[in-house]
C-alpha atoms as a PDB file:
ATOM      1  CA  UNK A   1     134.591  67.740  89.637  1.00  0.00           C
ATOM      2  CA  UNK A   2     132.437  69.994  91.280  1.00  0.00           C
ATOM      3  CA  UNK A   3     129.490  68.569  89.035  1.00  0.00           C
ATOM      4  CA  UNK A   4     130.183  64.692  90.507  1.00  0.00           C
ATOM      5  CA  UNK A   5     130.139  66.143  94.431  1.00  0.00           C
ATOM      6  CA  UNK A   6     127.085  68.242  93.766  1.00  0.00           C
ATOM      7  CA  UNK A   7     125.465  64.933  92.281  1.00  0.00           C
ATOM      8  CA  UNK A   8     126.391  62.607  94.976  1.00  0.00           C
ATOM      9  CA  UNK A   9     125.369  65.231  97.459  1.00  0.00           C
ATOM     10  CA  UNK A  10     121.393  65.081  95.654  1.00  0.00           C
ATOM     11  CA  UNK A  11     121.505  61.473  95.788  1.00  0.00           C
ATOM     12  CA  UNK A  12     122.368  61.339  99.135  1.00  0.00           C
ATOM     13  CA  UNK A  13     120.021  64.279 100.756  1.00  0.00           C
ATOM     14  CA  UNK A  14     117.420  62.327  97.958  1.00  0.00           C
ATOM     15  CA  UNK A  15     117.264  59.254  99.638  1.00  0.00           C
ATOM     16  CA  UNK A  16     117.805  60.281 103.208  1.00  0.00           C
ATOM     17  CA  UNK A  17     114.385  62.327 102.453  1.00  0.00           C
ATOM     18  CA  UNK A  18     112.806  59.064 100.844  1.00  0.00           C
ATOM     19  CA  UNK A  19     113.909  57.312 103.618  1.00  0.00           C
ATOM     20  CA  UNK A  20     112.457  59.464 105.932  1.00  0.00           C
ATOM     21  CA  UNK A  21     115.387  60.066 107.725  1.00  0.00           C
ATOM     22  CA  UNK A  22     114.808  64.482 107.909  1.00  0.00           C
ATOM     23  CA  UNK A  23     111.496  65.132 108.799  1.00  0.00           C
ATOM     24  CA  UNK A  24     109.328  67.214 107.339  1.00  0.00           C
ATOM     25  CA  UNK A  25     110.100  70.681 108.880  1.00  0.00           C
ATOM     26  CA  UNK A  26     113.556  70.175 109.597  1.00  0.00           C
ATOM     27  CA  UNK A  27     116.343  72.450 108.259  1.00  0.00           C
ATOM     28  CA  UNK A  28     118.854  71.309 105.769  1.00  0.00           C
ATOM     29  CA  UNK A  29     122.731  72.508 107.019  1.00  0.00           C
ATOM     30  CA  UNK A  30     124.531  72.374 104.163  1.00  0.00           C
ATOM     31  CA  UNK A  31     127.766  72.412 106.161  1.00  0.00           C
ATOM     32  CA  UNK A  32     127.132  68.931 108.363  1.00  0.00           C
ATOM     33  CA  UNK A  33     125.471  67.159 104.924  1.00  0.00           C
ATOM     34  CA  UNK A  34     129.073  67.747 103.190  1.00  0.00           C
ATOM     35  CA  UNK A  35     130.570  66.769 106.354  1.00  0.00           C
ATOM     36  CA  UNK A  36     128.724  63.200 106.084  1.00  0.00           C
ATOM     37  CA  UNK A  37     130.160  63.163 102.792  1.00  0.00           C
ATOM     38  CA  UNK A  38     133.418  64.697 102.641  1.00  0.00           C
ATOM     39  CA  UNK A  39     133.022  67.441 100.795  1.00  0.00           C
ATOM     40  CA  UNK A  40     132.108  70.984 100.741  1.00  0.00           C
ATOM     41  CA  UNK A  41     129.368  72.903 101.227  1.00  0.00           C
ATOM     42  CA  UNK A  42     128.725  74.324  97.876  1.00  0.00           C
ATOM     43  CA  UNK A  43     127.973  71.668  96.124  1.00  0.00           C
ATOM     44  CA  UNK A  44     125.411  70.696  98.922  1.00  0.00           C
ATOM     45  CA  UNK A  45     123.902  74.144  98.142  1.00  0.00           C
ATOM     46  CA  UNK A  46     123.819  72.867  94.676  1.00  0.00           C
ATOM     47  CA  UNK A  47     122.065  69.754  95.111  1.00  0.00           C
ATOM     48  CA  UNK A  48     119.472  71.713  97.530  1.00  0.00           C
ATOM     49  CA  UNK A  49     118.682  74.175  94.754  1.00  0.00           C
ATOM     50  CA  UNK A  50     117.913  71.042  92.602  1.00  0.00           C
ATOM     51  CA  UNK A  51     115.537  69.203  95.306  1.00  0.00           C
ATOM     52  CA  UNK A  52     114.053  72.396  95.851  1.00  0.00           C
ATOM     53  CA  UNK A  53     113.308  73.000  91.787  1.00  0.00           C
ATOM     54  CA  UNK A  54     111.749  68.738  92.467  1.00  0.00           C
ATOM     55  CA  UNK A  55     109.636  70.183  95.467  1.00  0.00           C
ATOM     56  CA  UNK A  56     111.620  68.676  97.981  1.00  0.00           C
ATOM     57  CA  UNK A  57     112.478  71.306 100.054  1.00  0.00           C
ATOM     58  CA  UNK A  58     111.766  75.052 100.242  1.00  0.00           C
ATOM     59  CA  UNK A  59     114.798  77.690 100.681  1.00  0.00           C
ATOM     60  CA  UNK A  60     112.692  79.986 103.075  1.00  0.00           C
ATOM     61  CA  UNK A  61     114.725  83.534 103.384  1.00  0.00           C
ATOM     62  CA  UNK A  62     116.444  83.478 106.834  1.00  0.00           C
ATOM     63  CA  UNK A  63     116.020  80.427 107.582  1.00  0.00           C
ATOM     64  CA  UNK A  64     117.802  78.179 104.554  1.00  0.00           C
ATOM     65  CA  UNK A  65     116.660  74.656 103.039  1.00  0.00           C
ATOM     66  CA  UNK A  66     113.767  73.337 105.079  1.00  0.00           C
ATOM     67  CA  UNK A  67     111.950  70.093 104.221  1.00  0.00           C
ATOM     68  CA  UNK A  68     108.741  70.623 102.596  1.00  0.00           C
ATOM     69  CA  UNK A  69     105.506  69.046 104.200  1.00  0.00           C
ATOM     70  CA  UNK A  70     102.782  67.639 102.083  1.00  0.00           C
ATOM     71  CA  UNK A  71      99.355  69.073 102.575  1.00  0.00           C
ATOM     72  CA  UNK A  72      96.514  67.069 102.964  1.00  0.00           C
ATOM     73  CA  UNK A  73      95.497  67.803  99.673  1.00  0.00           C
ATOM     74  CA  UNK A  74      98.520  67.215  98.042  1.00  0.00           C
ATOM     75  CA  UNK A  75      98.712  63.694  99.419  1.00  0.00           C
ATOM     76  CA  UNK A  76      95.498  62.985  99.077  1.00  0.00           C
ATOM     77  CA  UNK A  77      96.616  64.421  94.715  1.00  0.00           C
ATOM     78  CA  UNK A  78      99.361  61.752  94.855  1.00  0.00           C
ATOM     79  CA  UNK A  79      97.941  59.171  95.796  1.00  0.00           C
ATOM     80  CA  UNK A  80      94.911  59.216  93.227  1.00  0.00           C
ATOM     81  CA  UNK A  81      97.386  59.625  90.562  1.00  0.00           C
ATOM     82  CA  UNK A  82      99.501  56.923  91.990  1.00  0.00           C
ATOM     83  CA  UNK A  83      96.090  54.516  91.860  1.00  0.00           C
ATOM     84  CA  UNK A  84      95.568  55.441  88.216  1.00  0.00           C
ATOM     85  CA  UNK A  85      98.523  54.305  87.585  1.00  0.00           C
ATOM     86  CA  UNK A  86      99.221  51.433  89.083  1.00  0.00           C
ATOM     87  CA  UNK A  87      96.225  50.133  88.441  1.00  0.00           C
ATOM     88  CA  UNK A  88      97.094  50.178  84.708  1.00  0.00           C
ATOM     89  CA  UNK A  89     100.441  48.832  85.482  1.00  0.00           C
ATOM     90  CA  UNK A  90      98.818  46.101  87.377  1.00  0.00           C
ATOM     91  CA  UNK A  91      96.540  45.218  84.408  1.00  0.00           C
ATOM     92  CA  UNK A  92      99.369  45.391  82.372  1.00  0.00           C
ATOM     93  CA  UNK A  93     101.669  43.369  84.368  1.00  0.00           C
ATOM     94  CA  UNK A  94      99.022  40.657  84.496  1.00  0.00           C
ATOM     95  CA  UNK A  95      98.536  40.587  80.796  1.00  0.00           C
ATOM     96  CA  UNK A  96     102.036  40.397  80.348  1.00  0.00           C
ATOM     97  CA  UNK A  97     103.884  39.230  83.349  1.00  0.00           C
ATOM     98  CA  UNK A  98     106.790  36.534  83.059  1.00  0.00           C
ATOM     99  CA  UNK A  99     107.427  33.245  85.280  1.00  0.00           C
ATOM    100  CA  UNK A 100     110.391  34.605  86.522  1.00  0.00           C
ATOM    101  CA  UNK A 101     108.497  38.018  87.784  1.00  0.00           C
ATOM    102  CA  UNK A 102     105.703  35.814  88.621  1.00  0.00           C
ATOM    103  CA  UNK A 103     107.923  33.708  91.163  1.00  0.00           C
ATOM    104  CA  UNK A 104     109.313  36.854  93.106  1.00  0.00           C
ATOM    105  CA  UNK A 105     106.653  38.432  93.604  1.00  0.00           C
ATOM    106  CA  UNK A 106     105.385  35.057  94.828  1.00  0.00           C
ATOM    107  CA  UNK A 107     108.206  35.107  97.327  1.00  0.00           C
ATOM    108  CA  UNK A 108     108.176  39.332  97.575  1.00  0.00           C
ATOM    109  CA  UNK A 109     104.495  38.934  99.042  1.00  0.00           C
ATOM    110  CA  UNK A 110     105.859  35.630 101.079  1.00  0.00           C
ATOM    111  CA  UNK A 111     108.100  37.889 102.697  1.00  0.00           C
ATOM    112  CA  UNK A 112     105.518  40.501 103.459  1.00  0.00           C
ATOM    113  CA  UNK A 113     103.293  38.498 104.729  1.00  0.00           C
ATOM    114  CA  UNK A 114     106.029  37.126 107.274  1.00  0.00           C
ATOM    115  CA  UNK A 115     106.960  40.622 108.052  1.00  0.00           C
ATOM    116  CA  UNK A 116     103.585  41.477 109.212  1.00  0.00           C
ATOM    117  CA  UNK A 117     102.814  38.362 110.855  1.00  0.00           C
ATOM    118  CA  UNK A 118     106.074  39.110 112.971  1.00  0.00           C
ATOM    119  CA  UNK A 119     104.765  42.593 114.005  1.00  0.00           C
ATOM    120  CA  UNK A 120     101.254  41.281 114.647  1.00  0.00           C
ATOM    121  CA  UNK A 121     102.584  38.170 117.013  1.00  0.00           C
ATOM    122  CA  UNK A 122     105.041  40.821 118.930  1.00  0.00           C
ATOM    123  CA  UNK A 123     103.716  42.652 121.778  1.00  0.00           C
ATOM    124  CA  UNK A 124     104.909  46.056 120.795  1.00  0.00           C
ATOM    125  CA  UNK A 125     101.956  48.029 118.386  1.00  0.00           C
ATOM    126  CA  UNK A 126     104.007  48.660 115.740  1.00  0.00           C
ATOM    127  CA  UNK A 127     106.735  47.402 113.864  1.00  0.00           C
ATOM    128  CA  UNK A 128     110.576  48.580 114.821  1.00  0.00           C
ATOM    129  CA  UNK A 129     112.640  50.656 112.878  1.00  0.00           C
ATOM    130  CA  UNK A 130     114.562  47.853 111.229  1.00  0.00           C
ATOM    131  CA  UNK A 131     111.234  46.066 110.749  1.00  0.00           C
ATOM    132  CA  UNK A 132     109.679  48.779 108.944  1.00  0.00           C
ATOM    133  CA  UNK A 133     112.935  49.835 106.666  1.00  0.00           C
ATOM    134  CA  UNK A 134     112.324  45.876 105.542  1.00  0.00           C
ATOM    135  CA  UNK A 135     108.961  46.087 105.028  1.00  0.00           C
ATOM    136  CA  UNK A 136     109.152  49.789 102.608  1.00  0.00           C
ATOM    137  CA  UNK A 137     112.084  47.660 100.562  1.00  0.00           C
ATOM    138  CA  UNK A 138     109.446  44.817 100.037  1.00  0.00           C
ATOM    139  CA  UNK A 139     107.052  47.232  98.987  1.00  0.00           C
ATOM    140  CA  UNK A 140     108.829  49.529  96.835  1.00  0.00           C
ATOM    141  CA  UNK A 141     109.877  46.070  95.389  1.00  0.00           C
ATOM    142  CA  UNK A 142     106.925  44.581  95.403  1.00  0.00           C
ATOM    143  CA  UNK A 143     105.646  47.910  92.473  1.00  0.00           C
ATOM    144  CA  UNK A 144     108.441  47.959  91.202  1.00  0.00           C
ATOM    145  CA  UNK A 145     108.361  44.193  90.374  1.00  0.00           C
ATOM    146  CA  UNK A 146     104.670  44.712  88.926  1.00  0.00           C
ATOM    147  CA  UNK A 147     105.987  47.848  86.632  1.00  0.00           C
ATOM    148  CA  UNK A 148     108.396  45.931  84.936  1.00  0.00           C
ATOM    149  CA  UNK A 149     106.048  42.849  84.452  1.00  0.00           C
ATOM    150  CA  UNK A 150     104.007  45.472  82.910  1.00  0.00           C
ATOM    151  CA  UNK A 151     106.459  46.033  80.560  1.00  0.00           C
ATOM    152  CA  UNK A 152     105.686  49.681  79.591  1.00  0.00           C
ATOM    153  CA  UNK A 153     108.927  51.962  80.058  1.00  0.00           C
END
């Protein structure tokens, strides 16, 4: 059972990370995650030993789980791999892509587009919290929409 709690506990730090809902910088309690969740604080541990094996966090002596920060380099790393990539996706995708993946992206981008015009028409100078959370669905969406057109695994 333990193995189940210590999974849903990495899923859940996982995505609140992806989501960008911990900073980078900010210390992991182990304690008020598994109180989120209901359950206890070892398998937390567990699933922060795993996200810190994934570079996720760091356990820093003293100080416990902390969430890693990207250097400038290392982002600047990702994303050239990530345009390698999808680039050959994207070539892919339009090689191979179906009418059904063809029509929502159609409507994926039509929703973007809307998106943006909202935040550009709105006198604030940048989009809301709900706003944005929209907008990072569409995208991740939007790539993963063109990797499966691509068709490669």
């Amino acid at each position: 059972m333990s193995d189940n709690h210590s999974q849903k506990a990495y899923r859940h730090i996982r995505q609140k990370l992806l989501d960008g809902a911990v900073l980078p910088g900010s210390r992991l309690s182990y304690g008020s995650i598994g109180k989120e969740i209901g359950i206890s604080a070892t398998p937390v541990r567990e699933a922060v030993g795993q996200l810190a094996s994934e570079g996720f966090v760091e356990l820093v002596p003293q100080l416990g789980a902390v969430v890693r920060e990207l250097s400038r380099e290392e982002a600047v790393e990702l994303y050239e791999t990530r345009e390698a990539l999808e680039s050959y996706a994207a070539a892919r995708a339009a090689e191979r892509i179906s009418e059904r993946l063809l029509n929502e992206l159609r409507i994926n981008l039509d929703s973007s587009a809307k998106l943006v015009k909202k935040v550009e028409e709105s006198s604030k100078r940048t989009a809301g919290t709900t706003t944005a959370k929209k907008f990072h669905a569409l995208d991740l969406s939007f790539h993963m929409l063109v990797i499966e057109a691509s068709r490669n695994r």
